[in-house]
PDB file of N, CA and C in Angstrom:
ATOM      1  N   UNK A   1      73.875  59.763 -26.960  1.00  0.00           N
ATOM      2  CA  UNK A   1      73.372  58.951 -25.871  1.00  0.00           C
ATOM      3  C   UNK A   1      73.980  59.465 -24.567  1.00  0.00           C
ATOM      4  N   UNK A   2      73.025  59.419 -23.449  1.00  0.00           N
ATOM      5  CA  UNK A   2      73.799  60.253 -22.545  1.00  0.00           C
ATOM      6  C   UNK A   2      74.107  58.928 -21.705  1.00  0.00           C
ATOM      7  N   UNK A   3      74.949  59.131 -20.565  1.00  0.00           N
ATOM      8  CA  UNK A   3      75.402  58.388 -19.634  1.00  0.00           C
ATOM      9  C   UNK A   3      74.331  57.393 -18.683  1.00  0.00           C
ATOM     10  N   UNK A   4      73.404  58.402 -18.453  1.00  0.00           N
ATOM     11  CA  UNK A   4      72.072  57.722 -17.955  1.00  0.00           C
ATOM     12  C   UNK A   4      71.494  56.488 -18.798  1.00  0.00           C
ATOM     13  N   UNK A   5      71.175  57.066 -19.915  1.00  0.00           N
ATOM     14  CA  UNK A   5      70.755  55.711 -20.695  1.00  0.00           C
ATOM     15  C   UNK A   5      71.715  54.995 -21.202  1.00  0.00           C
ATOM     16  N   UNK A   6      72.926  55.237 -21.022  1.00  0.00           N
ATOM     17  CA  UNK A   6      73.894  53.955 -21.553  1.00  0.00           C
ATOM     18  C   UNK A   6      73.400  52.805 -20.074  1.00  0.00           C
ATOM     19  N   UNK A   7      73.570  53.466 -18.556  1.00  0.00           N
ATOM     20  CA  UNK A   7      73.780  52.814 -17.762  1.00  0.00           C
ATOM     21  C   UNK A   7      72.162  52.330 -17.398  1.00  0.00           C
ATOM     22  N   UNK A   8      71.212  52.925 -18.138  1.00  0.00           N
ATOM     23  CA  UNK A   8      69.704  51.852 -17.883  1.00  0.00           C
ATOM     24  C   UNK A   8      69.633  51.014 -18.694  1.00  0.00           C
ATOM     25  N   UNK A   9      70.443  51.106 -19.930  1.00  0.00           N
ATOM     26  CA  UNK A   9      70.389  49.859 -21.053  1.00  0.00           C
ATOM     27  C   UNK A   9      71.418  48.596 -20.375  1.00  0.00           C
ATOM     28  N   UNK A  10      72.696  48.946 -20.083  1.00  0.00           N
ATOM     29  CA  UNK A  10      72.872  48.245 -19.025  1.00  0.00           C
ATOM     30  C   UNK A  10      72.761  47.786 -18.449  1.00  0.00           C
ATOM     31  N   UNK A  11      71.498  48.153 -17.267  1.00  0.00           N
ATOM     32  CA  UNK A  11      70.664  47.146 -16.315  1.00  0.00           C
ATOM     33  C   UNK A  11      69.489  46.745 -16.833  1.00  0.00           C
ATOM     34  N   UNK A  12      69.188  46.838 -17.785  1.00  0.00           N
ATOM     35  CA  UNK A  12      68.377  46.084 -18.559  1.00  0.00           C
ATOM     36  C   UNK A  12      68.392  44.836 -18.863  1.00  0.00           C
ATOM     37  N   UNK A  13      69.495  44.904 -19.665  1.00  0.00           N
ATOM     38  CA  UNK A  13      70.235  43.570 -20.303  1.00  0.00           C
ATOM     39  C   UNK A  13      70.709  42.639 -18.801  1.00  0.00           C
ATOM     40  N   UNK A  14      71.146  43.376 -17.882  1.00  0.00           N
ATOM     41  CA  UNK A  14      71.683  42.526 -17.100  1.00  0.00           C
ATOM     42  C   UNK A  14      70.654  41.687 -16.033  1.00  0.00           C
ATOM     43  N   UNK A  15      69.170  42.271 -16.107  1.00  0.00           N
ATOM     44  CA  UNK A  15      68.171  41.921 -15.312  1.00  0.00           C
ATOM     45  C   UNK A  15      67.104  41.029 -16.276  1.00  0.00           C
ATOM     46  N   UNK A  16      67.525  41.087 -17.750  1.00  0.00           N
ATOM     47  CA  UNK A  16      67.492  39.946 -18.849  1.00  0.00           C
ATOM     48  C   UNK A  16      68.336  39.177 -18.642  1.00  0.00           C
ATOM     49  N   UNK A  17      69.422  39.148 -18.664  1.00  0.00           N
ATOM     50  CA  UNK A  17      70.439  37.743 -18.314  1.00  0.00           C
ATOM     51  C   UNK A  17      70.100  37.188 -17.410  1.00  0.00           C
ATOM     52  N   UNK A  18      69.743  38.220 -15.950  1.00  0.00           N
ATOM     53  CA  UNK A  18      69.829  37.436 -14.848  1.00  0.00           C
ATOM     54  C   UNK A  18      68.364  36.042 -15.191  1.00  0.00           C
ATOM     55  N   UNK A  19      67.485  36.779 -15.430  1.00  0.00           N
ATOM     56  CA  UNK A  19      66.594  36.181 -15.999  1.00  0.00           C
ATOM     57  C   UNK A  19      66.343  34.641 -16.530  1.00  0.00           C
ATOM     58  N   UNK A  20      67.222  34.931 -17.480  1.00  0.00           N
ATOM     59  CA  UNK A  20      67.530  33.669 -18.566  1.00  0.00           C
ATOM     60  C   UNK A  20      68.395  32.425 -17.546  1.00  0.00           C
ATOM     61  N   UNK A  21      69.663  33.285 -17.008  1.00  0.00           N
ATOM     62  CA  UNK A  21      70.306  32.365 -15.839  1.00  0.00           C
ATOM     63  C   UNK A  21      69.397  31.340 -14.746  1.00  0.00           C
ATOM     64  N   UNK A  22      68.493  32.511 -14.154  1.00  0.00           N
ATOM     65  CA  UNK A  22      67.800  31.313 -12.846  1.00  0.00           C
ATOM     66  C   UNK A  22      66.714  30.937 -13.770  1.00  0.00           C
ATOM     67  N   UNK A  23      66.118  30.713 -15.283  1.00  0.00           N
ATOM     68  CA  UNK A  23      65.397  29.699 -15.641  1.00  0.00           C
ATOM     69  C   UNK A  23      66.471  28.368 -16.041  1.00  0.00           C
ATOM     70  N   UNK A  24      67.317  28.861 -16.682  1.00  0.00           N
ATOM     71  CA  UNK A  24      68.337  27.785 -16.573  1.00  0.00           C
ATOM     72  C   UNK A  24      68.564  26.977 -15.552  1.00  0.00           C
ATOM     73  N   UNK A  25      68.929  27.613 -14.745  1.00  0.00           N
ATOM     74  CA  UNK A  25      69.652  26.796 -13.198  1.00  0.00           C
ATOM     75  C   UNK A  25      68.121  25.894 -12.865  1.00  0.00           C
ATOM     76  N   UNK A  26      67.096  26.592 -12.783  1.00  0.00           N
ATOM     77  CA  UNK A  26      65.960  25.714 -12.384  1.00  0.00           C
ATOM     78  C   UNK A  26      65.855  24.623 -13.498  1.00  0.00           C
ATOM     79  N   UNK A  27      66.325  23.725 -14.148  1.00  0.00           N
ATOM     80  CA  UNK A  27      66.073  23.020 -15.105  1.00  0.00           C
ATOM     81  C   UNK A  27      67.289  21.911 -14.618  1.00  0.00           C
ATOM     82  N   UNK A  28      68.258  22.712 -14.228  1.00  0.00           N
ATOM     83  CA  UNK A  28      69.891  21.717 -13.712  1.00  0.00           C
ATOM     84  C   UNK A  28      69.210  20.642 -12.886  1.00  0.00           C
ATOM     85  N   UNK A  29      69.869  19.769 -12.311  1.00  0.00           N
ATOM     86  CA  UNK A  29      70.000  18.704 -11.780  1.00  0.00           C
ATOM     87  C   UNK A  29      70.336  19.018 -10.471  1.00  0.00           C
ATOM     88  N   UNK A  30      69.833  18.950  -9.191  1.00  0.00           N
ATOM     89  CA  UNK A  30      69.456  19.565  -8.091  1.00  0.00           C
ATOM     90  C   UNK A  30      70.875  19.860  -7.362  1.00  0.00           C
ATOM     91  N   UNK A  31      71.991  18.161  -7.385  1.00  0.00           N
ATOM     92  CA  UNK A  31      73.468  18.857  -6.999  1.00  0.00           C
ATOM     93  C   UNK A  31      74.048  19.831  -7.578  1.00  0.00           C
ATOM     94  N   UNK A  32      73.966  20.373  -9.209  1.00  0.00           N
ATOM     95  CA  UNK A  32      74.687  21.213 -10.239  1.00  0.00           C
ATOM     96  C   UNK A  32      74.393  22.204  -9.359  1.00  0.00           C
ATOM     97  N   UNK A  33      73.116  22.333  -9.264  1.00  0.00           N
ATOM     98  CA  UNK A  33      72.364  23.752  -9.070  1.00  0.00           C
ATOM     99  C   UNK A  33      72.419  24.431  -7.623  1.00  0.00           C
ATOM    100  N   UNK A  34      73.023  23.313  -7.133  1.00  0.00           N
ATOM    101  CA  UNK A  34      73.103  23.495  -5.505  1.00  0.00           C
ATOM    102  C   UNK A  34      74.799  24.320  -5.354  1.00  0.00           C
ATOM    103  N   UNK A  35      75.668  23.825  -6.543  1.00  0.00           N
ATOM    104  CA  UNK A  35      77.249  23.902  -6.615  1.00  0.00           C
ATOM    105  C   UNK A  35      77.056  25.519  -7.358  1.00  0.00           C
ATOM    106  N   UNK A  36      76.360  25.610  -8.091  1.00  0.00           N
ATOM    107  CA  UNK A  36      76.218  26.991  -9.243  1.00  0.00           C
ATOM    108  C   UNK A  36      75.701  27.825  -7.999  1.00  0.00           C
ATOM    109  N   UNK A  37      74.774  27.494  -7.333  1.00  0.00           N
ATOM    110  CA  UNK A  37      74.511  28.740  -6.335  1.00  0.00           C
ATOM    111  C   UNK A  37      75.246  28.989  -5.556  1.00  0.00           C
ATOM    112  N   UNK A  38      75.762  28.274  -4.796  1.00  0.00           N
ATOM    113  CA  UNK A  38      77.035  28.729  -3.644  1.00  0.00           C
ATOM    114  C   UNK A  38      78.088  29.465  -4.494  1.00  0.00           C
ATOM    115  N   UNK A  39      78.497  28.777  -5.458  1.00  0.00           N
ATOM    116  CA  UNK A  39      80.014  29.607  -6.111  1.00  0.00           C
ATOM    117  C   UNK A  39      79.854  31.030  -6.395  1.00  0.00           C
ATOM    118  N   UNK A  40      78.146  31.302  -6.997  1.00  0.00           N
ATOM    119  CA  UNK A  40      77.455  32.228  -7.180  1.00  0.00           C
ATOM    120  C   UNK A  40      77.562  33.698  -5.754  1.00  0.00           C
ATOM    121  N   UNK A  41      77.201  32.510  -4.839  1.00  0.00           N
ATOM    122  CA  UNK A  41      76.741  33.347  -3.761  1.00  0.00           C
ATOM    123  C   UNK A  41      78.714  33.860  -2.959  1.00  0.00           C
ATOM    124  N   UNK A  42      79.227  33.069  -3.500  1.00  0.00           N
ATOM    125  CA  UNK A  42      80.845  33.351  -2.562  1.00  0.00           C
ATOM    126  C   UNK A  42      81.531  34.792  -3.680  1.00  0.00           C
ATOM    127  N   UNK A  43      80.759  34.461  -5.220  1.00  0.00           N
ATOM    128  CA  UNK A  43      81.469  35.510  -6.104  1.00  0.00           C
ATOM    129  C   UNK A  43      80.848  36.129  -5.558  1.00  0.00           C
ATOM    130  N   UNK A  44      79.968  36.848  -5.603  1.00  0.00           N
ATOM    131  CA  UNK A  44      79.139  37.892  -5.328  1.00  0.00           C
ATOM    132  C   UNK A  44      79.486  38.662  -3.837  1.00  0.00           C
ATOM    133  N   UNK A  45      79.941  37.670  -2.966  1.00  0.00           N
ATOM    134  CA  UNK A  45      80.715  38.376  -2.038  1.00  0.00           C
ATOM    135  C   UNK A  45      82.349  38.692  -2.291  1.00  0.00           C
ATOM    136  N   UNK A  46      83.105  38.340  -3.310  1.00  0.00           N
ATOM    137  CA  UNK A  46      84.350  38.318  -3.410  1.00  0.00           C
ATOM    138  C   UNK A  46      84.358  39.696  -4.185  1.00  0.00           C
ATOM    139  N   UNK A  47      83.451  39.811  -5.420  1.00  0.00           N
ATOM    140  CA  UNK A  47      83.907  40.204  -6.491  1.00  0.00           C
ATOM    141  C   UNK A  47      84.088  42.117  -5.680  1.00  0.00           C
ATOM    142  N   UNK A  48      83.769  42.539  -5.161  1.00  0.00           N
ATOM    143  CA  UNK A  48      83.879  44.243  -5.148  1.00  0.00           C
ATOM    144  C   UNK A  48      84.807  44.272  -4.430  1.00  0.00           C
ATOM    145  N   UNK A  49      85.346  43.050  -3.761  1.00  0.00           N
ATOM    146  CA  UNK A  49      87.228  43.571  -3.613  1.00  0.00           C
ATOM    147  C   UNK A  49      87.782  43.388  -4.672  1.00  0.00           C
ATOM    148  N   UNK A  50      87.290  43.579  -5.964  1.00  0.00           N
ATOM    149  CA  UNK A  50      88.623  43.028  -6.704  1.00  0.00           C
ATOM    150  C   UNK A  50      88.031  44.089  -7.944  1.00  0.00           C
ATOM    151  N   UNK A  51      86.813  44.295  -8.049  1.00  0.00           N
ATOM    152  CA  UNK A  51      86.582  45.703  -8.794  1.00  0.00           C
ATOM    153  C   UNK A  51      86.410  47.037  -8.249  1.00  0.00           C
ATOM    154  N   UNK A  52      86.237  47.462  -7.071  1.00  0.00           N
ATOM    155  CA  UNK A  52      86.382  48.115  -6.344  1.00  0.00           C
ATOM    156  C   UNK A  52      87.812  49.211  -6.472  1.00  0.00           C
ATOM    157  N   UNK A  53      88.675  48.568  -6.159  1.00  0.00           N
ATOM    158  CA  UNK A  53      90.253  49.753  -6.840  1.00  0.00           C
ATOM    159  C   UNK A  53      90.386  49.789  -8.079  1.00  0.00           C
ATOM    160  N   UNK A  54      89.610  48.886  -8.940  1.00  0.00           N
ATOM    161  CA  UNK A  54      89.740  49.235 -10.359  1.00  0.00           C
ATOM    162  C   UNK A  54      88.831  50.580 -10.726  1.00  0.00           C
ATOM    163  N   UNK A  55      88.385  51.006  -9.629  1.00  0.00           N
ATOM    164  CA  UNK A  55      87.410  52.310 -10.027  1.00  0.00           C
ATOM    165  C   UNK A  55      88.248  53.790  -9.765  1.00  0.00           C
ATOM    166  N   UNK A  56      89.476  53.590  -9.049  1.00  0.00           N
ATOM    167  CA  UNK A  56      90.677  54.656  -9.200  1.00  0.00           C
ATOM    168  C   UNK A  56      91.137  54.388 -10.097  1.00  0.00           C
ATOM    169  N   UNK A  57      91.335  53.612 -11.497  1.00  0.00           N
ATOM    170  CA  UNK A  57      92.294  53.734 -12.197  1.00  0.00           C
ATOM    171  C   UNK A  57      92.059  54.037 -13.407  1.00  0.00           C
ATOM    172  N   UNK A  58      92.400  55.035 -14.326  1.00  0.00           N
ATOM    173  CA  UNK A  58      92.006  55.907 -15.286  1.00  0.00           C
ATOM    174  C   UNK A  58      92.059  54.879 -16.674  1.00  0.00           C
ATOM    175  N   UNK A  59      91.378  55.087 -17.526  1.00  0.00           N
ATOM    176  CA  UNK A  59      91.549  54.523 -19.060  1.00  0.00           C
ATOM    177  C   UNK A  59      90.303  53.461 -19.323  1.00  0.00           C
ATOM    178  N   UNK A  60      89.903  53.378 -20.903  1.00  0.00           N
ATOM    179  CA  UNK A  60      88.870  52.774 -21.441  1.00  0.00           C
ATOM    180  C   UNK A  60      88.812  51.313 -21.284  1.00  0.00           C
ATOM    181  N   UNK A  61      89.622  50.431 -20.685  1.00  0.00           N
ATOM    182  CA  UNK A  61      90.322  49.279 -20.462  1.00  0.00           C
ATOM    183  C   UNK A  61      89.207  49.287 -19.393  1.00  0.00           C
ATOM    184  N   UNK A  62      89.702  49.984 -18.011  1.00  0.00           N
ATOM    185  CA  UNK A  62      89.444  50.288 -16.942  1.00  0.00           C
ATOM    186  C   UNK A  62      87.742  50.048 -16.969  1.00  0.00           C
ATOM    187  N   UNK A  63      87.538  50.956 -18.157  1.00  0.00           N
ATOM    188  CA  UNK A  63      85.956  51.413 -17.670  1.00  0.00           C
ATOM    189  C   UNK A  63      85.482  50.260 -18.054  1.00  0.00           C
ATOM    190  N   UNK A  64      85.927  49.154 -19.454  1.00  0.00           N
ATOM    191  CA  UNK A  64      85.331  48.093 -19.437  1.00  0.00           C
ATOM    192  C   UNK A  64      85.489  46.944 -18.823  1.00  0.00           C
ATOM    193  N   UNK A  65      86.253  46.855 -17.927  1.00  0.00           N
ATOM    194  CA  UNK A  65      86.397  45.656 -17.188  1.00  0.00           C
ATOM    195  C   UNK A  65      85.442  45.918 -15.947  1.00  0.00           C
ATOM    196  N   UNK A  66      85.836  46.807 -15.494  1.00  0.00           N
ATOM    197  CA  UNK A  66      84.882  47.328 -14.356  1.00  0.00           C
ATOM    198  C   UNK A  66      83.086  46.927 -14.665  1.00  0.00           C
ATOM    199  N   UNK A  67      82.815  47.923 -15.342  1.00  0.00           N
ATOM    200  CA  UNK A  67      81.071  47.407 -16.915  1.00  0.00           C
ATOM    201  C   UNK A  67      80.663  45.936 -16.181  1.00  0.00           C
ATOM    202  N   UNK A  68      82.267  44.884 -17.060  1.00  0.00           N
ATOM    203  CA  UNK A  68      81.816  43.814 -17.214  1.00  0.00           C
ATOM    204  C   UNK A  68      82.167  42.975 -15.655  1.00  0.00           C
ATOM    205  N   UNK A  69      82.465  43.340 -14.880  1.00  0.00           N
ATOM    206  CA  UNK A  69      82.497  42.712 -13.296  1.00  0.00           C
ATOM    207  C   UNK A  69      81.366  43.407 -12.864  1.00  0.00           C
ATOM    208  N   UNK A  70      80.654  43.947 -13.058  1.00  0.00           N
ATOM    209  CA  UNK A  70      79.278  44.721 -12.497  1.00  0.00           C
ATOM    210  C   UNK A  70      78.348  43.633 -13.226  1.00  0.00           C
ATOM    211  N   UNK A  71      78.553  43.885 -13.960  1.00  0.00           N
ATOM    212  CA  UNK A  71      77.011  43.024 -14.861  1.00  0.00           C
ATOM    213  C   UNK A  71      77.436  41.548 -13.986  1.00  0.00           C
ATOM    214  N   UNK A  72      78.758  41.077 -13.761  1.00  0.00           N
ATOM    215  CA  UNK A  72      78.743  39.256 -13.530  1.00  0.00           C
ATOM    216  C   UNK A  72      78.735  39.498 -11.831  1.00  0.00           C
ATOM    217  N   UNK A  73      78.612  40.432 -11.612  1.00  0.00           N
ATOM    218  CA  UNK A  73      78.347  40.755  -9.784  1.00  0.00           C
ATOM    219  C   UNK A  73      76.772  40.956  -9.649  1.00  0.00           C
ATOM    220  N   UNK A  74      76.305  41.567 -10.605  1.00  0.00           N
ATOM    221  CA  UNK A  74      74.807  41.457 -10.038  1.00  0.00           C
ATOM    222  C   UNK A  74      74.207  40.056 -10.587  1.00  0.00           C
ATOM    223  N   UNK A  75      74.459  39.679 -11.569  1.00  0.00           N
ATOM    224  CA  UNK A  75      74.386  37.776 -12.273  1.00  0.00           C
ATOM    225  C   UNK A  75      74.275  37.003 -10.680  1.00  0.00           C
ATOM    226  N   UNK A  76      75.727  37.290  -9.974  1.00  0.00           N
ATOM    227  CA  UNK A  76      75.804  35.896  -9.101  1.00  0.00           C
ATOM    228  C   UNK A  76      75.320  36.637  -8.005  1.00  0.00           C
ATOM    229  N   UNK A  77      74.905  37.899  -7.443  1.00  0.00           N
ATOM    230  CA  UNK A  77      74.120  38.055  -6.862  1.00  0.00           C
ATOM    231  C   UNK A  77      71.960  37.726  -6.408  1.00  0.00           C
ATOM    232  N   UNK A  78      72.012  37.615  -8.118  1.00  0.00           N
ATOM    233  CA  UNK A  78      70.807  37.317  -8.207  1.00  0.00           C
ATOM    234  C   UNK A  78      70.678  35.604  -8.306  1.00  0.00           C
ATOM    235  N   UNK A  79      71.667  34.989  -8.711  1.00  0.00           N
ATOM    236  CA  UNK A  79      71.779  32.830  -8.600  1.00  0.00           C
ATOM    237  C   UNK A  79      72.310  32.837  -7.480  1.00  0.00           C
ATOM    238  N   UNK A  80      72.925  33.509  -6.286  1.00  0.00           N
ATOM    239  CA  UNK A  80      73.343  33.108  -5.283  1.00  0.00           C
ATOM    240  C   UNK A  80      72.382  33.570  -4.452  1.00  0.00           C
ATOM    241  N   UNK A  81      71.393  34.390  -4.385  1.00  0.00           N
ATOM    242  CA  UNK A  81      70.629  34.660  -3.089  1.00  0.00           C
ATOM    243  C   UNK A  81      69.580  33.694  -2.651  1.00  0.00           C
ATOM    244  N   UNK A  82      69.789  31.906  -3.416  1.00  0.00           N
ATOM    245  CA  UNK A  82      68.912  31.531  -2.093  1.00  0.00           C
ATOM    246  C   UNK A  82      70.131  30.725  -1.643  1.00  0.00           C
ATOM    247  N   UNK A  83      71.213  30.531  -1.806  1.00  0.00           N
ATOM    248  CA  UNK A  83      72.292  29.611  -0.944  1.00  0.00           C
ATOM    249  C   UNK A  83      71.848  30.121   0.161  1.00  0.00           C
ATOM    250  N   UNK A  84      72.153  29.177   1.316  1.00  0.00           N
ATOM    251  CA  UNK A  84      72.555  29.556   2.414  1.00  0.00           C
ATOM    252  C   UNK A  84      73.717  28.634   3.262  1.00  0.00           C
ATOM    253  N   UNK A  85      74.716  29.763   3.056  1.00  0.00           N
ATOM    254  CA  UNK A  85      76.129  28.958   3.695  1.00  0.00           C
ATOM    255  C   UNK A  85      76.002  28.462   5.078  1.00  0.00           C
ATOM    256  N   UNK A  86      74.989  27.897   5.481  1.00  0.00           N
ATOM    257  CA  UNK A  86      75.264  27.409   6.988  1.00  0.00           C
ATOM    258  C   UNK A  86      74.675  26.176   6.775  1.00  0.00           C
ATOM    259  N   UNK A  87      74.561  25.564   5.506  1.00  0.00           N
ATOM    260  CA  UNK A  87      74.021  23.999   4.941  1.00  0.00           C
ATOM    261  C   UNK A  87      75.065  23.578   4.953  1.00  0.00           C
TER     262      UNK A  87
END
């Protein structure tokens, strides 16, 4: 398997999750869903300071934590983009 298709199976699954997530959230109870999107929308701005230097640091640890803060960065990117923080 080459690198390419590890990383399109990857965004596959993760544009399936995202998926499954905002049919979920549309089903919540309008405050839940109002609280899930903002937290959504503040990770999604937090998270690439905090995986971001994990991309200098060598070892298989590394590569999977990194993986798995990508997949939950594009997640709350895609439930946080209709917040809008000036509500």
């Amino acid at each position: 398997m080459s690198p390419m298709s590890g990383m399109h199976n990857t965004i596959q699954r993760c544009v399936s999750l995202s998926r499954v997530v905002v049919r979920r959230l549309r089903r919540l109870p309008n405050g839940a869903a109002t609280v899930l999107r903002a937290a959504a929308f503040w990770l999604a701005i937090v998270l690439p300071a905090v995986y971001f230097p994990l991309l200098f640091v060598e070892g298989p640890a590394t590569t999977v934590a990194v993986s798995g803060l990508l997949v939950v960065h594009i997640v709350s990117v895609l439930v946080g983009s209709t917040h809008d923080p000036r509500r």
